[in-house]
PDB file of N, CA and C in Angstrom:
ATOM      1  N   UNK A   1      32.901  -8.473  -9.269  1.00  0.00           N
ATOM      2  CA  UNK A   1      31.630  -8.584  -9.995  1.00  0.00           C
ATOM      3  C   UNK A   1      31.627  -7.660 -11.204  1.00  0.00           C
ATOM      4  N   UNK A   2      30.953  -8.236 -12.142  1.00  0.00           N
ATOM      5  CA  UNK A   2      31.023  -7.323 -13.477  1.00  0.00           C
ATOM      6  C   UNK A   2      29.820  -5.745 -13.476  1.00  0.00           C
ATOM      7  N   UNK A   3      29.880  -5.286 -14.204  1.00  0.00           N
ATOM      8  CA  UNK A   3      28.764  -3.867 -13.940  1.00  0.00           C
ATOM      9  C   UNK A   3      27.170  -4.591 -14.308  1.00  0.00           C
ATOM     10  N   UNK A   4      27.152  -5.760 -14.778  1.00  0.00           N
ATOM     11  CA  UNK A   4      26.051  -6.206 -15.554  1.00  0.00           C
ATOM     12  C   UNK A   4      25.733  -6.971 -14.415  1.00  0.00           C
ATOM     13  N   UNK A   5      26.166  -8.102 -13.736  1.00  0.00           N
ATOM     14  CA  UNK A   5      25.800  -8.751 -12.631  1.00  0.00           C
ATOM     15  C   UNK A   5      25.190  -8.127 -11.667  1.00  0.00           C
ATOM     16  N   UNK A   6      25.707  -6.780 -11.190  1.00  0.00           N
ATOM     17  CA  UNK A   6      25.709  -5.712 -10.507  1.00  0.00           C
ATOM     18  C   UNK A   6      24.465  -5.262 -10.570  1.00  0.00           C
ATOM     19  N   UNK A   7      23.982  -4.721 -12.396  1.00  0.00           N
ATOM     20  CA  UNK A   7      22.493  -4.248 -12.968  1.00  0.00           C
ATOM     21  C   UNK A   7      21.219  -5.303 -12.413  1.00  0.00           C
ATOM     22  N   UNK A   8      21.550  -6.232 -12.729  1.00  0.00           N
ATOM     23  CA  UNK A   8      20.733  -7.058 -12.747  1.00  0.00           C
ATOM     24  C   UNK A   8      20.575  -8.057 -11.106  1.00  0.00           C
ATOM     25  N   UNK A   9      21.706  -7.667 -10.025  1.00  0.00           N
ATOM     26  CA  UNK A   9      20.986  -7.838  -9.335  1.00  0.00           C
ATOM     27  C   UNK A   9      20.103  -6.824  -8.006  1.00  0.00           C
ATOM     28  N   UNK A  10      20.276  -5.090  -8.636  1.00  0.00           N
ATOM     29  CA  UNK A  10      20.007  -4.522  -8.117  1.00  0.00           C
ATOM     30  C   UNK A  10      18.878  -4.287  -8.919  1.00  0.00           C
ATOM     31  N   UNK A  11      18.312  -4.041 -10.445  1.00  0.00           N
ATOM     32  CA  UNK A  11      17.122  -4.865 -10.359  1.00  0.00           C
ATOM     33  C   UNK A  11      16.386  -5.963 -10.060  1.00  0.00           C
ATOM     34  N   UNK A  12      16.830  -6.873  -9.706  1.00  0.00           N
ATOM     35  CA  UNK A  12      16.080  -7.998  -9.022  1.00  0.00           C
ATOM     36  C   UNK A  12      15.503  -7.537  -7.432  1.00  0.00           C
ATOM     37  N   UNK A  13      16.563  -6.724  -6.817  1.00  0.00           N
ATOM     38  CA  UNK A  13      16.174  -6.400  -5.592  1.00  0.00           C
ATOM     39  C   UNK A  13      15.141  -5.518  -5.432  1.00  0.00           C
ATOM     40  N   UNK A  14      15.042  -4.778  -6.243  1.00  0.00           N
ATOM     41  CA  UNK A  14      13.739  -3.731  -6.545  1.00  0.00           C
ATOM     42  C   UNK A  14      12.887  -4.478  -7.148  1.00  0.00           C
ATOM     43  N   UNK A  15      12.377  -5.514  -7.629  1.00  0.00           N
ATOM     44  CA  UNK A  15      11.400  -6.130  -7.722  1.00  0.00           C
ATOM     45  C   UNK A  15      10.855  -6.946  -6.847  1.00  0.00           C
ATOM     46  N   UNK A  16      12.171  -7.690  -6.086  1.00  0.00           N
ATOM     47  CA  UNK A  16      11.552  -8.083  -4.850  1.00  0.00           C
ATOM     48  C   UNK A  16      10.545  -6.980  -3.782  1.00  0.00           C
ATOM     49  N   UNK A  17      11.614  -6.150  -3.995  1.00  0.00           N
ATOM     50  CA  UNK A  17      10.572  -5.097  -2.987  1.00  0.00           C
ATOM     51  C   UNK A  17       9.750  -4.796  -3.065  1.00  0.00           C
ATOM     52  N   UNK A  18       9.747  -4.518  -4.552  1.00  0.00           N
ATOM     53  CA  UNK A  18       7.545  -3.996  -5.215  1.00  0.00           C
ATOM     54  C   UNK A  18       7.072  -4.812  -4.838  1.00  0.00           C
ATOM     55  N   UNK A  19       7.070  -6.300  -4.846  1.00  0.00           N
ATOM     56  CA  UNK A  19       6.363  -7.211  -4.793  1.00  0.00           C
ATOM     57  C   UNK A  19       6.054  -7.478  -2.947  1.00  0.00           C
ATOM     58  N   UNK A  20       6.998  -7.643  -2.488  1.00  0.00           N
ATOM     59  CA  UNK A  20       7.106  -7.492  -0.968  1.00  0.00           C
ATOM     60  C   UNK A  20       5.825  -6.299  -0.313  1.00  0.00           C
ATOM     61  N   UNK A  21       6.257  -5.377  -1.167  1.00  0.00           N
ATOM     62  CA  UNK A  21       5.373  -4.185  -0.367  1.00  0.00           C
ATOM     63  C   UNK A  21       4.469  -3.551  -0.874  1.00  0.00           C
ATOM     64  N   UNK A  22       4.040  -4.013  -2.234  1.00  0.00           N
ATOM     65  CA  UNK A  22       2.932  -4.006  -3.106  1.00  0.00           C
ATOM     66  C   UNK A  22       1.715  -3.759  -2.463  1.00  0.00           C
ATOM     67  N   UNK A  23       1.570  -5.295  -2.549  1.00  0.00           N
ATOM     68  CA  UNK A  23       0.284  -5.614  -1.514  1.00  0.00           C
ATOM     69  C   UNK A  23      -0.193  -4.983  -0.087  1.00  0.00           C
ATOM     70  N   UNK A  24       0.468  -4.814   0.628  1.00  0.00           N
ATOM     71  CA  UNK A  24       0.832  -3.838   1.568  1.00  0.00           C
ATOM     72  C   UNK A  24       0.278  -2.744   2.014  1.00  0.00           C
ATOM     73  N   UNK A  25       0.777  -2.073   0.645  1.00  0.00           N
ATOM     74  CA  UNK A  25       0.363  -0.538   0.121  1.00  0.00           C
ATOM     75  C   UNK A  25      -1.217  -0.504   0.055  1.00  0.00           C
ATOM     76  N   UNK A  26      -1.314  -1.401  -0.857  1.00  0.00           N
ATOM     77  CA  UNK A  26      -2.790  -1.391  -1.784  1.00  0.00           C
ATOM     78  C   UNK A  26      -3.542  -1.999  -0.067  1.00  0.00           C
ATOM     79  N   UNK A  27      -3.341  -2.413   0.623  1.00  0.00           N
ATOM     80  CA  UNK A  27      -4.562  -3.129   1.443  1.00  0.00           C
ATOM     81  C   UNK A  27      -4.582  -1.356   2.414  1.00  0.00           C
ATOM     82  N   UNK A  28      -3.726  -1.257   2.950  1.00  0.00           N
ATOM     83  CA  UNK A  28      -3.366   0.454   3.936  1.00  0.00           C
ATOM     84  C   UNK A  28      -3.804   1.472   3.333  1.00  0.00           C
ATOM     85  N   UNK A  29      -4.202   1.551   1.409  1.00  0.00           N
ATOM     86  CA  UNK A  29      -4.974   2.446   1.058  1.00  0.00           C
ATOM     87  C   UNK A  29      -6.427   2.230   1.308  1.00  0.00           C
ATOM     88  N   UNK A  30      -7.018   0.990   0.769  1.00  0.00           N
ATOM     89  CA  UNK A  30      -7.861   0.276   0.859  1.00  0.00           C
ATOM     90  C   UNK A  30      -8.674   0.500   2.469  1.00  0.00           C
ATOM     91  N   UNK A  31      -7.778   0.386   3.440  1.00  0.00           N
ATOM     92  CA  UNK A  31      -8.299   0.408   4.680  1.00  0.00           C
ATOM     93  C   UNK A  31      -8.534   2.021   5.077  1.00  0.00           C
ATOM     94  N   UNK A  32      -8.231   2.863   4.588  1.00  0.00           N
ATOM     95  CA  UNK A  32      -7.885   4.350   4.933  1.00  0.00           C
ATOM     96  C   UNK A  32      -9.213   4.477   3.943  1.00  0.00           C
ATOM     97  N   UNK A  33      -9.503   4.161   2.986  1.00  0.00           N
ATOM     98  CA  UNK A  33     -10.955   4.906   2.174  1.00  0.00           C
ATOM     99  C   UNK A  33     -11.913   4.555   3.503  1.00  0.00           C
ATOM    100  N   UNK A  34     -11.535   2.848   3.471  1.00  0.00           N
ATOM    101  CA  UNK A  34     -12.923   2.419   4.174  1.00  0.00           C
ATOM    102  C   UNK A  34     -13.102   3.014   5.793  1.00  0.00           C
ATOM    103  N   UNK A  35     -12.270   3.838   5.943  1.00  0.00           N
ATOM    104  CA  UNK A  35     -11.772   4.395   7.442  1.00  0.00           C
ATOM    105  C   UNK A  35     -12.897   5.332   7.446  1.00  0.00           C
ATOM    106  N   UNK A  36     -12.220   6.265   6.480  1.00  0.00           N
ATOM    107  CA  UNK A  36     -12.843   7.819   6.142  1.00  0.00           C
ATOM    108  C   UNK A  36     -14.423   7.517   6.072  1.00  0.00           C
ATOM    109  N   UNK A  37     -14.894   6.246   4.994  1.00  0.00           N
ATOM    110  CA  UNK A  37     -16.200   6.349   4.729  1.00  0.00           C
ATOM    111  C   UNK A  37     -17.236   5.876   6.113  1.00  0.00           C
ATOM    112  N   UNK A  38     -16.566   5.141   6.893  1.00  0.00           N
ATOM    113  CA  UNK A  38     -16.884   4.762   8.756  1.00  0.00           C
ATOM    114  C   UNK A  38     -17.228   5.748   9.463  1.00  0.00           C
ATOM    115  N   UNK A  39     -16.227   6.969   9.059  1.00  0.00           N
ATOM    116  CA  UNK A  39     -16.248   8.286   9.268  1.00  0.00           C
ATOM    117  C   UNK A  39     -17.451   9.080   9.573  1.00  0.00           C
ATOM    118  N   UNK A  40     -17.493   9.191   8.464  1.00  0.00           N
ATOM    119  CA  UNK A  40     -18.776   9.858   7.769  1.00  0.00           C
ATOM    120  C   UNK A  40     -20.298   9.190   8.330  1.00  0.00           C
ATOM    121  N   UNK A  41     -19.863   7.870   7.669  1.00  0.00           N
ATOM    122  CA  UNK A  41     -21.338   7.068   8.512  1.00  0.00           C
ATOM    123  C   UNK A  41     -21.772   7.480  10.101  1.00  0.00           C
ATOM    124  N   UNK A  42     -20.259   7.436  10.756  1.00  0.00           N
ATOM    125  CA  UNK A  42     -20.889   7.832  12.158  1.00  0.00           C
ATOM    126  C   UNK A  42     -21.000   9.336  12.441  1.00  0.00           C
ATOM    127  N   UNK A  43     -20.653  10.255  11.590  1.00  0.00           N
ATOM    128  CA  UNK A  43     -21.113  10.949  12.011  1.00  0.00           C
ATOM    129  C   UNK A  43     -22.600  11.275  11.577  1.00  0.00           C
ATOM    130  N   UNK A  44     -23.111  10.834  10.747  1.00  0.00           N
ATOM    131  CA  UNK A  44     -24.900  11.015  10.237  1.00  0.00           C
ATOM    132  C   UNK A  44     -25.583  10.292  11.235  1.00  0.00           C
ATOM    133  N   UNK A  45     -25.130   8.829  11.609  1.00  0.00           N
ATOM    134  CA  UNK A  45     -25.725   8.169  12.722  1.00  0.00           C
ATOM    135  C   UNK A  45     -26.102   9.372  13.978  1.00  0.00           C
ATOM    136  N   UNK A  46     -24.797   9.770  14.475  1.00  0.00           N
ATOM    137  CA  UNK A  46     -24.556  10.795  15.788  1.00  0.00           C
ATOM    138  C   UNK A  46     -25.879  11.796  15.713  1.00  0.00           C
ATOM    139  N   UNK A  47     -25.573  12.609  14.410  1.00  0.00           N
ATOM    140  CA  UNK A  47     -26.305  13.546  14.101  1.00  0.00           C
ATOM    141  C   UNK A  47     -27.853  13.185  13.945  1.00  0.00           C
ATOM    142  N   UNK A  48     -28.107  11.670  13.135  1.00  0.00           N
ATOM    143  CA  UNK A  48     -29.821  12.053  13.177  1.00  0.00           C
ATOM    144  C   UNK A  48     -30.271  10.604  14.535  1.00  0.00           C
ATOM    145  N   UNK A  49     -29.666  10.374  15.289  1.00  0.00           N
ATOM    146  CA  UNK A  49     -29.648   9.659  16.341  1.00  0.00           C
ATOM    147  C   UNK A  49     -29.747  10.741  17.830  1.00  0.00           C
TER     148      UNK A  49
END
């Protein structure tokens, strides 16, 4: 294989992966705010309950 075939398909593979695990990421952050803010809610519930 040439060094250029090589470049280009080990960038391709790293784009597959962003893309693969992109979404992923972003939903597991997404779920961790809305975790923390659940959090919080129950504990004010606890407290003026």
């Amino acid at each position: 294989m040439e060094t250029q075939q090589v470049v280009i398909l080990a960038v391709g593979l790293v784009l597959l992966s962003v893309l693969m695990f992109w979404p992923q990421w972003q939903a597991r952050r997404r779920h961790r705010k809305r975790l923390a803010e659940l959090r919080v809610g129950d504990e004010v519930v606890t407290v003026g309950g």
